[in-house]
PDB file of N, CA and C in Angstrom:
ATOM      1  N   UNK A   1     -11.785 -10.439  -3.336  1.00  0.00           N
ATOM      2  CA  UNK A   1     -10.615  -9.882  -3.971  1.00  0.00           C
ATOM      3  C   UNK A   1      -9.483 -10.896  -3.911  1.00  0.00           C
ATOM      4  N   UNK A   2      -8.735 -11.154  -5.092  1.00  0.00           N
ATOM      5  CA  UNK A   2      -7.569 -11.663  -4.968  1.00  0.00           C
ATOM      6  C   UNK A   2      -6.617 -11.014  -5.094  1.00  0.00           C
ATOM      7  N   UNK A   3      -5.212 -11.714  -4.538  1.00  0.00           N
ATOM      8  CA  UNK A   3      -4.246 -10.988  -4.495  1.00  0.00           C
ATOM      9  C   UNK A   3      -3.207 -10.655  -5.828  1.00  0.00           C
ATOM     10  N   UNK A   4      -2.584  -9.079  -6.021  1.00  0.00           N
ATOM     11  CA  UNK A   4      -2.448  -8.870  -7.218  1.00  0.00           C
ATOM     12  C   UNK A   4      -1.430  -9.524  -7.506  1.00  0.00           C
ATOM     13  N   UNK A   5      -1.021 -10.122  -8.660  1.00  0.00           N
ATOM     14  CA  UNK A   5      -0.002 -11.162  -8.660  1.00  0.00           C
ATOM     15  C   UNK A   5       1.299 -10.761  -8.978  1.00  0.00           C
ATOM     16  N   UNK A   6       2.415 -10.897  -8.972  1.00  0.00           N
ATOM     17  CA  UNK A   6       3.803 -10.041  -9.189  1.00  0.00           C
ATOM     18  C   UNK A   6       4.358  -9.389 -10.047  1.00  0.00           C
ATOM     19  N   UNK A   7       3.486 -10.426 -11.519  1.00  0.00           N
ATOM     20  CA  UNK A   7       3.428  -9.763 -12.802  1.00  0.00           C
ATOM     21  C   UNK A   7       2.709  -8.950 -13.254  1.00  0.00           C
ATOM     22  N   UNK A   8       1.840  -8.808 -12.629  1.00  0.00           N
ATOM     23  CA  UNK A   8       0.674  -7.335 -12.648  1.00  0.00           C
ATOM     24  C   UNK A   8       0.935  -6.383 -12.062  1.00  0.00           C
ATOM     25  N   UNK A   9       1.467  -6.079 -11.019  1.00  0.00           N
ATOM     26  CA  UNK A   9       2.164  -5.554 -10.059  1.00  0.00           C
ATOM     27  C   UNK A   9       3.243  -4.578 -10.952  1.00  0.00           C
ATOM     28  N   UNK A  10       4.634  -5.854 -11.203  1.00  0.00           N
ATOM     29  CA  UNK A  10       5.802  -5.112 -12.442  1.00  0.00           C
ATOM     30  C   UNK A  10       4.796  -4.433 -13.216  1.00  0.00           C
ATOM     31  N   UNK A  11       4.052  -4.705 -13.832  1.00  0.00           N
ATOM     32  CA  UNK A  11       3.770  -4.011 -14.835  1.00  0.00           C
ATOM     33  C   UNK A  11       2.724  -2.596 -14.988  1.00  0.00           C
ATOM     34  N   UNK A  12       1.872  -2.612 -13.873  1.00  0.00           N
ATOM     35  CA  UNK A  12       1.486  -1.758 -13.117  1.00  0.00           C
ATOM     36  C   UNK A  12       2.570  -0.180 -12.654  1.00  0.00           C
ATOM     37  N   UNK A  13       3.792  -0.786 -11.941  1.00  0.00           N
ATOM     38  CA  UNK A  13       4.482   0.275 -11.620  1.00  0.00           C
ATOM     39  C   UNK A  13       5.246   0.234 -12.656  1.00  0.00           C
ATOM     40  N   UNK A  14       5.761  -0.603 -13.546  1.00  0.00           N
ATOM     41  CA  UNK A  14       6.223   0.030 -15.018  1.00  0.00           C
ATOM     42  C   UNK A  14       5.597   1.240 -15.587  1.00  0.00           C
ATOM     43  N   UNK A  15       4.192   0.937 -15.792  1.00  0.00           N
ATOM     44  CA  UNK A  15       3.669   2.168 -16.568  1.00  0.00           C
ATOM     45  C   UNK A  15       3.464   2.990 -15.972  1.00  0.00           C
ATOM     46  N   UNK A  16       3.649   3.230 -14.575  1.00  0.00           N
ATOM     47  CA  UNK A  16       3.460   4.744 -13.276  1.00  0.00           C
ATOM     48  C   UNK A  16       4.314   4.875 -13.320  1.00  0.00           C
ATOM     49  N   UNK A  17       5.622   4.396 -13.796  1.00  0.00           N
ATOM     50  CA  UNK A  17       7.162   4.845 -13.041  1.00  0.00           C
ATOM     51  C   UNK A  17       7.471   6.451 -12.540  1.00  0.00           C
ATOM     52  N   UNK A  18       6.922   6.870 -13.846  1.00  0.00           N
ATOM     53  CA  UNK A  18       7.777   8.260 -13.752  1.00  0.00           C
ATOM     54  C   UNK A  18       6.866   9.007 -13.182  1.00  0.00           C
ATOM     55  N   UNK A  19       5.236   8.466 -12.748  1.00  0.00           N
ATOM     56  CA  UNK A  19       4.144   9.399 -12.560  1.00  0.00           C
ATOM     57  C   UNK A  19       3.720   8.989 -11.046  1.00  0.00           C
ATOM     58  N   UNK A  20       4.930   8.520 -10.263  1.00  0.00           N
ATOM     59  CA  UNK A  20       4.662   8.013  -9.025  1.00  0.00           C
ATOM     60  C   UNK A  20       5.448   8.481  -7.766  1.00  0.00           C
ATOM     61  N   UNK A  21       6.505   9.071  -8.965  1.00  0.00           N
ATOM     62  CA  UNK A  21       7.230  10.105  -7.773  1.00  0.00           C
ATOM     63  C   UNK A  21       6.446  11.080  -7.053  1.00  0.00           C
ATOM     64  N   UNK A  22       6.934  11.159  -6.017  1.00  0.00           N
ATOM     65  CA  UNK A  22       6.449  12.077  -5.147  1.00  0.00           C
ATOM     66  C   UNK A  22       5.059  12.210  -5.172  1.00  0.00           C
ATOM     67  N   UNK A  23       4.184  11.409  -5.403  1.00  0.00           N
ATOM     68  CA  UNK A  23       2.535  11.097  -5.503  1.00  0.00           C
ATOM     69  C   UNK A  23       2.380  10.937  -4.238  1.00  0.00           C
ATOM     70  N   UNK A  24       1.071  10.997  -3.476  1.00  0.00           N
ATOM     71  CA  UNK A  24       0.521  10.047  -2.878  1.00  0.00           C
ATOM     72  C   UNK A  24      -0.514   8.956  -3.295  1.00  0.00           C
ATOM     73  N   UNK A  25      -0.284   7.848  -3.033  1.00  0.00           N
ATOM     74  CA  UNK A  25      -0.867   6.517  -3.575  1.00  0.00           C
ATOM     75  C   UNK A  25      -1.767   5.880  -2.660  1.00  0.00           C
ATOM     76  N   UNK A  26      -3.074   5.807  -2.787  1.00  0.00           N
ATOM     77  CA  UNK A  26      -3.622   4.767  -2.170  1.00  0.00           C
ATOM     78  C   UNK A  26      -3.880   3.583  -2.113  1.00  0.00           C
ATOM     79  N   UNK A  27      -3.683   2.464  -1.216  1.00  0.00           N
ATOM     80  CA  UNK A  27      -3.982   0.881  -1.173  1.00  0.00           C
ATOM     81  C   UNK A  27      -4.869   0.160  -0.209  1.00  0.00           C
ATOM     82  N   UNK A  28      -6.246   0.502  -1.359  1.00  0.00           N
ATOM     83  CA  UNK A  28      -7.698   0.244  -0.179  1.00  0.00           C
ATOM     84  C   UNK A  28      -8.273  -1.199   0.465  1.00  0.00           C
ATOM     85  N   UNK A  29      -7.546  -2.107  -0.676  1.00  0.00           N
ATOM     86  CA  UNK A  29      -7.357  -3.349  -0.025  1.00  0.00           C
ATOM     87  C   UNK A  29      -5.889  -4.001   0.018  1.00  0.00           C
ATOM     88  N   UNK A  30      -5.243  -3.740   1.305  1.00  0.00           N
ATOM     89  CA  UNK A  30      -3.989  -3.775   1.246  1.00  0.00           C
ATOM     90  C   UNK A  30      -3.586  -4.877   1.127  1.00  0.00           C
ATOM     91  N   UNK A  31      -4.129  -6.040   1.913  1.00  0.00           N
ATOM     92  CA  UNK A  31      -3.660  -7.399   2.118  1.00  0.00           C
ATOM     93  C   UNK A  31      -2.505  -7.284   2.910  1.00  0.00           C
ATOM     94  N   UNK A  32      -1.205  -7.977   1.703  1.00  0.00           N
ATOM     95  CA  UNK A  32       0.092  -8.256   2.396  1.00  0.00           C
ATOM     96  C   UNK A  32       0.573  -6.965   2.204  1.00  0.00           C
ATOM     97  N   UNK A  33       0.638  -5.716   1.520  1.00  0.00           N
ATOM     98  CA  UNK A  33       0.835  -4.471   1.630  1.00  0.00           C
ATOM     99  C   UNK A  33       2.336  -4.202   0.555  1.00  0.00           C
ATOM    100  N   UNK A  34       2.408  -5.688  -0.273  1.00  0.00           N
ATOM    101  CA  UNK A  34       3.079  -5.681  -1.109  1.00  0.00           C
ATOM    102  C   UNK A  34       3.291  -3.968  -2.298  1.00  0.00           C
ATOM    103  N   UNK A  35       1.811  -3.907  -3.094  1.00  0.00           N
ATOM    104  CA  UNK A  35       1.707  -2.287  -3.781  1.00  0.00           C
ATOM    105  C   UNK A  35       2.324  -1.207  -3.295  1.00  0.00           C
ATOM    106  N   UNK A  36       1.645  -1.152  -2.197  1.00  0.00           N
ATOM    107  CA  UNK A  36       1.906  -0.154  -0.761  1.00  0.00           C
ATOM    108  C   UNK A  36       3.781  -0.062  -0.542  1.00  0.00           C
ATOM    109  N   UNK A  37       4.264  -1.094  -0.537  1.00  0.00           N
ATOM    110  CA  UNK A  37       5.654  -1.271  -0.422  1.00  0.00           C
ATOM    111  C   UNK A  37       6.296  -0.635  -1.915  1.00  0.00           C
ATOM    112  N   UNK A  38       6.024  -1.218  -2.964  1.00  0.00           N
ATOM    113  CA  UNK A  38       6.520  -1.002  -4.244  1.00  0.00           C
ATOM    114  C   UNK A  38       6.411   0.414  -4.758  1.00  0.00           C
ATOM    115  N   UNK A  39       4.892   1.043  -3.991  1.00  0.00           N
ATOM    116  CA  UNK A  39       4.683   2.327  -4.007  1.00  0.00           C
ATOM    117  C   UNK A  39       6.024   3.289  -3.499  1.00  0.00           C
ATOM    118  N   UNK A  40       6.457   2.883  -2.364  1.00  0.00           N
ATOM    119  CA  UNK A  40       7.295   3.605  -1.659  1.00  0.00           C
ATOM    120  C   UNK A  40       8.537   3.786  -1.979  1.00  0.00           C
ATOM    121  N   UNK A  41       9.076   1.872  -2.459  1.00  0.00           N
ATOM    122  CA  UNK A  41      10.377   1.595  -3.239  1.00  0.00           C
ATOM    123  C   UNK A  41      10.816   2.849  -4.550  1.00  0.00           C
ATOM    124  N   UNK A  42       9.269   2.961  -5.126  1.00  0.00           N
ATOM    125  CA  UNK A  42       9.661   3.794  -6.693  1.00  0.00           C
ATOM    126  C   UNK A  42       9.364   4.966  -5.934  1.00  0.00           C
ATOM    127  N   UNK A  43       9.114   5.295  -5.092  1.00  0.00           N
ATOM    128  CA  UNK A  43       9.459   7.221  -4.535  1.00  0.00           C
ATOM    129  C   UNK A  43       8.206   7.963  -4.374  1.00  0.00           C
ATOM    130  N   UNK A  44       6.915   7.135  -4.078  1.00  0.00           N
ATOM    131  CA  UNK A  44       5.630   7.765  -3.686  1.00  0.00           C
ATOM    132  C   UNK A  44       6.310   8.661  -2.234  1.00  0.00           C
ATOM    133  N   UNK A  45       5.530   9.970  -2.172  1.00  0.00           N
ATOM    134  CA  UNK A  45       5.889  10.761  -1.557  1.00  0.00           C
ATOM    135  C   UNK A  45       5.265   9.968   0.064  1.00  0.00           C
ATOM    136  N   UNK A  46       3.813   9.688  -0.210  1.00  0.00           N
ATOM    137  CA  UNK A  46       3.055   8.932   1.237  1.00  0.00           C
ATOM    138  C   UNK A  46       1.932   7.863   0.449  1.00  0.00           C
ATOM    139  N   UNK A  47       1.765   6.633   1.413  1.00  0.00           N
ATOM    140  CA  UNK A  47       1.244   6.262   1.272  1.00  0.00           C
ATOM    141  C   UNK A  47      -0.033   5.971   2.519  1.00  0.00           C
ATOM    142  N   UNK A  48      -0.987   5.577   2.044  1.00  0.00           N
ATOM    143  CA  UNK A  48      -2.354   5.663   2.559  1.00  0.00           C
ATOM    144  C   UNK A  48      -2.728   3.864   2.410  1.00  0.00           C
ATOM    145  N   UNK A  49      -2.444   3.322   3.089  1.00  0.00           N
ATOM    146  CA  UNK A  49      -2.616   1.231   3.208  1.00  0.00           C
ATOM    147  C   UNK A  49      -4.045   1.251   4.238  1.00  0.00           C
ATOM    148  N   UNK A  50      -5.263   0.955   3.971  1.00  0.00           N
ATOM    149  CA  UNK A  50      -6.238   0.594   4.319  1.00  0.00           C
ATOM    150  C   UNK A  50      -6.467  -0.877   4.449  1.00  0.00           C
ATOM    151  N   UNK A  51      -6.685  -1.271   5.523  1.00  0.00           N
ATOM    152  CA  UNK A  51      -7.147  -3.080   5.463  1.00  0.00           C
ATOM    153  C   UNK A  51      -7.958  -3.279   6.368  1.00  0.00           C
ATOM    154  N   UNK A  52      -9.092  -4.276   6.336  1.00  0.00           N
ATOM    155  CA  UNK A  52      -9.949  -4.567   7.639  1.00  0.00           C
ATOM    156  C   UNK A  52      -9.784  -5.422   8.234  1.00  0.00           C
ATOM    157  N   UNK A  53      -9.291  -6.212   7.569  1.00  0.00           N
ATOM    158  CA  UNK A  53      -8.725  -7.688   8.799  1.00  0.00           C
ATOM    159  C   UNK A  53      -7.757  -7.307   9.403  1.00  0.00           C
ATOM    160  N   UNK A  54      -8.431  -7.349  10.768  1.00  0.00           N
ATOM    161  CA  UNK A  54      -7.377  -6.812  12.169  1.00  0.00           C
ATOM    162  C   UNK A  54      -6.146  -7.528  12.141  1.00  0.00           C
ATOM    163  N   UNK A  55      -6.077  -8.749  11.483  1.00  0.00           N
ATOM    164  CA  UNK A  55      -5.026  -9.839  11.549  1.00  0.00           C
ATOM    165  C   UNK A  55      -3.874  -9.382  11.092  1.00  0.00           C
ATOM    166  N   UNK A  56      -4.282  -9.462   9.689  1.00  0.00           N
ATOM    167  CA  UNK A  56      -3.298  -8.630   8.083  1.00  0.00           C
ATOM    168  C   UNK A  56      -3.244  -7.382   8.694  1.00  0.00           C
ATOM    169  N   UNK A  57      -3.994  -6.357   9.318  1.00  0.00           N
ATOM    170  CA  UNK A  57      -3.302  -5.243   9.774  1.00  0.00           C
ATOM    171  C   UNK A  57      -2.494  -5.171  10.858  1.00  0.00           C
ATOM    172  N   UNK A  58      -2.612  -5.695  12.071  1.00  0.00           N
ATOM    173  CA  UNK A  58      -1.203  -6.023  13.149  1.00  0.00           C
ATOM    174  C   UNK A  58      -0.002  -6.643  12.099  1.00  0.00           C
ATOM    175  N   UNK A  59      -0.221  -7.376  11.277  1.00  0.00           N
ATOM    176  CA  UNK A  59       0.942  -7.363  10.797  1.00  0.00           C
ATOM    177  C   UNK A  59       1.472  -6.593   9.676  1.00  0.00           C
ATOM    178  N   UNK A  60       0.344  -5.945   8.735  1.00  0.00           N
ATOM    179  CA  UNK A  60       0.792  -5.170   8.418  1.00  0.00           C
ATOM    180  C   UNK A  60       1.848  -3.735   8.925  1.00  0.00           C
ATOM    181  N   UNK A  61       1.059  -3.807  10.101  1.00  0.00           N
ATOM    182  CA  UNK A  61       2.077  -2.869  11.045  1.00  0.00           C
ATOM    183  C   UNK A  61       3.242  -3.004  11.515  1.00  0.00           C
ATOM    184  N   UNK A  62       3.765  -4.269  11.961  1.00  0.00           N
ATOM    185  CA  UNK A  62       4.669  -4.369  12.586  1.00  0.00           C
ATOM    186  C   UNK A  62       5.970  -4.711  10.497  1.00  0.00           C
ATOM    187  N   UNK A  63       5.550  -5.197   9.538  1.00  0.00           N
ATOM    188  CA  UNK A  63       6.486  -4.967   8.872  1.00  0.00           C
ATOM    189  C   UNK A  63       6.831  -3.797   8.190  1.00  0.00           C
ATOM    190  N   UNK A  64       6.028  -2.956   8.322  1.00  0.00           N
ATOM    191  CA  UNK A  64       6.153  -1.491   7.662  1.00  0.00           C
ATOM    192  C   UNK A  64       6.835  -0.482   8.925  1.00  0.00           C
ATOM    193  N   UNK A  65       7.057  -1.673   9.968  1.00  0.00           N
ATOM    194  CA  UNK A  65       7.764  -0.559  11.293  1.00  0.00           C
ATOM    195  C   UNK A  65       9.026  -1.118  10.456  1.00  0.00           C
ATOM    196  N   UNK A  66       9.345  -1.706   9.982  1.00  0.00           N
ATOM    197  CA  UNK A  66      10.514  -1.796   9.765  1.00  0.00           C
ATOM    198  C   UNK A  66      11.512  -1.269   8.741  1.00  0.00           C
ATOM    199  N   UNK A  67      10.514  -0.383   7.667  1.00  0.00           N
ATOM    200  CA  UNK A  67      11.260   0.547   7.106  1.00  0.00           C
ATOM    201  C   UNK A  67      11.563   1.853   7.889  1.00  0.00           C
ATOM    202  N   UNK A  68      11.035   2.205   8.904  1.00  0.00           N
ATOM    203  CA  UNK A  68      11.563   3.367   9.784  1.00  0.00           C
ATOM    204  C   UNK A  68      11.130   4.476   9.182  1.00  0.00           C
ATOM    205  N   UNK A  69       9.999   4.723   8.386  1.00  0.00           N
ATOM    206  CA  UNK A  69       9.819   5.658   7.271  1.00  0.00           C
ATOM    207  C   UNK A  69       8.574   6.268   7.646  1.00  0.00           C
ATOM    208  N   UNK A  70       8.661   7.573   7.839  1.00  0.00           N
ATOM    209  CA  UNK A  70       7.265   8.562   8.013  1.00  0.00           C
ATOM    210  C   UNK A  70       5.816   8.875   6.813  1.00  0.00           C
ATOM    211  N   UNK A  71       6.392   7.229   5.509  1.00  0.00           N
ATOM    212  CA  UNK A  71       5.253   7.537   4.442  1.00  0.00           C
ATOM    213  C   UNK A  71       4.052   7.217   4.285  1.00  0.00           C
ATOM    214  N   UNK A  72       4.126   6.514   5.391  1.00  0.00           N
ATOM    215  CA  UNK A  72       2.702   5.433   4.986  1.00  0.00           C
ATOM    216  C   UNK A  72       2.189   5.535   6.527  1.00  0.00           C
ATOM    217  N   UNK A  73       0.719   5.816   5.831  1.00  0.00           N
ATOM    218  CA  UNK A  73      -0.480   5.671   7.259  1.00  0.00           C
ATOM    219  C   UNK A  73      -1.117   4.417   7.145  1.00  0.00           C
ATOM    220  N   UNK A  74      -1.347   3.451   7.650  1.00  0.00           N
ATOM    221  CA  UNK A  74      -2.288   1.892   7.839  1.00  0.00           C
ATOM    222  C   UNK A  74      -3.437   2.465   8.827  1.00  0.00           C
ATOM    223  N   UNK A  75      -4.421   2.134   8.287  1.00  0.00           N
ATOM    224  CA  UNK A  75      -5.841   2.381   8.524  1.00  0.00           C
ATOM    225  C   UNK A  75      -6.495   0.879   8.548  1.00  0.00           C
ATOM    226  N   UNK A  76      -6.969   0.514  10.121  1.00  0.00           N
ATOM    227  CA  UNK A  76      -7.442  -0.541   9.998  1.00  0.00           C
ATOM    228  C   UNK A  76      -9.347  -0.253   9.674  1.00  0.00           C
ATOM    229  N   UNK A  77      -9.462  -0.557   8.604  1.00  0.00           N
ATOM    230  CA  UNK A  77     -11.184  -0.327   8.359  1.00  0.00           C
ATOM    231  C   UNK A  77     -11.547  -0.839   7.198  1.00  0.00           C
ATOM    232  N   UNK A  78     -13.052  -0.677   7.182  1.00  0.00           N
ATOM    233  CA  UNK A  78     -13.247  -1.407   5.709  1.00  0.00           C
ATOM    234  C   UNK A  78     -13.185  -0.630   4.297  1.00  0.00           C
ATOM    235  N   UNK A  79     -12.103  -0.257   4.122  1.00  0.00           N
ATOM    236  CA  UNK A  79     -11.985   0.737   2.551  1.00  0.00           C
ATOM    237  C   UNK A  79     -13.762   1.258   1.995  1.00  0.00           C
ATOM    238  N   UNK A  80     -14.368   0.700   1.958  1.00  0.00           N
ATOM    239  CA  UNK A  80     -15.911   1.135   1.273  1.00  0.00           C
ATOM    240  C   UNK A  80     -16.305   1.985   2.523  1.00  0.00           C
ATOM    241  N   UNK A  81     -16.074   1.802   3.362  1.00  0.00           N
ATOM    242  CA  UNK A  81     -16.730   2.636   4.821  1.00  0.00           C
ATOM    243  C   UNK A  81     -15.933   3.640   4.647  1.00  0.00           C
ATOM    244  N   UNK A  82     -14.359   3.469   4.765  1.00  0.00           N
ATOM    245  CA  UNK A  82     -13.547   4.850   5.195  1.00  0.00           C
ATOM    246  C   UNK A  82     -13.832   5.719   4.184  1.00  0.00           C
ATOM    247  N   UNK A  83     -13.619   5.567   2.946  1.00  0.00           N
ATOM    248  CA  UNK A  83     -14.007   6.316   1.497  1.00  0.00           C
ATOM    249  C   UNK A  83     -15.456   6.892   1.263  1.00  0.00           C
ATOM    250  N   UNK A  84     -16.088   6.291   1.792  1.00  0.00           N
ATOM    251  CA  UNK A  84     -17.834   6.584   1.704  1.00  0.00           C
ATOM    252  C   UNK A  84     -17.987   8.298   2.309  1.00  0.00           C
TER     253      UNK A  84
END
């Protein structure tokens, strides 16, 4: 998997804008947890960030402590396993 690029991304939550409020959104390969973030920015109600690299997830954790926000669960696992 590569990572989604910024202009795919804009344009992605362009066309969800209005259908993302108060959703919950999932991000099964989170990576840098960029989606996951943008999810939250446009008003997803919770988000659900799955990643298996223990690495990208300690840090995924520690920057999503820093919105102070009760929306998002980080699940360290392999998205095809947890979903299965």
């Amino acid at each position: 998997m590569r990572p989604t690029s910024g202009k795919i991304r804009e344009t992605l939550f362009n066309w969800l804008q209005f259908d993302i409020i108060n959703k919950t959104v999932l991000d099964p390969f989170a990576g840098s947890g960029a989606l996951s973030l943008e999810a939250i920015s446009r008003g997803a109600k919770e988000v659900y960030v799955i990643e298996k690299n223990r690495k990208v997830y300690e840090k995924l954790k520690s920057n999503f402590k820093l919105l102070d926000s009760g929306q998002y669960t980080i699940i360290n696992e392999d998205a095809m396993v947890h979903l299965a």
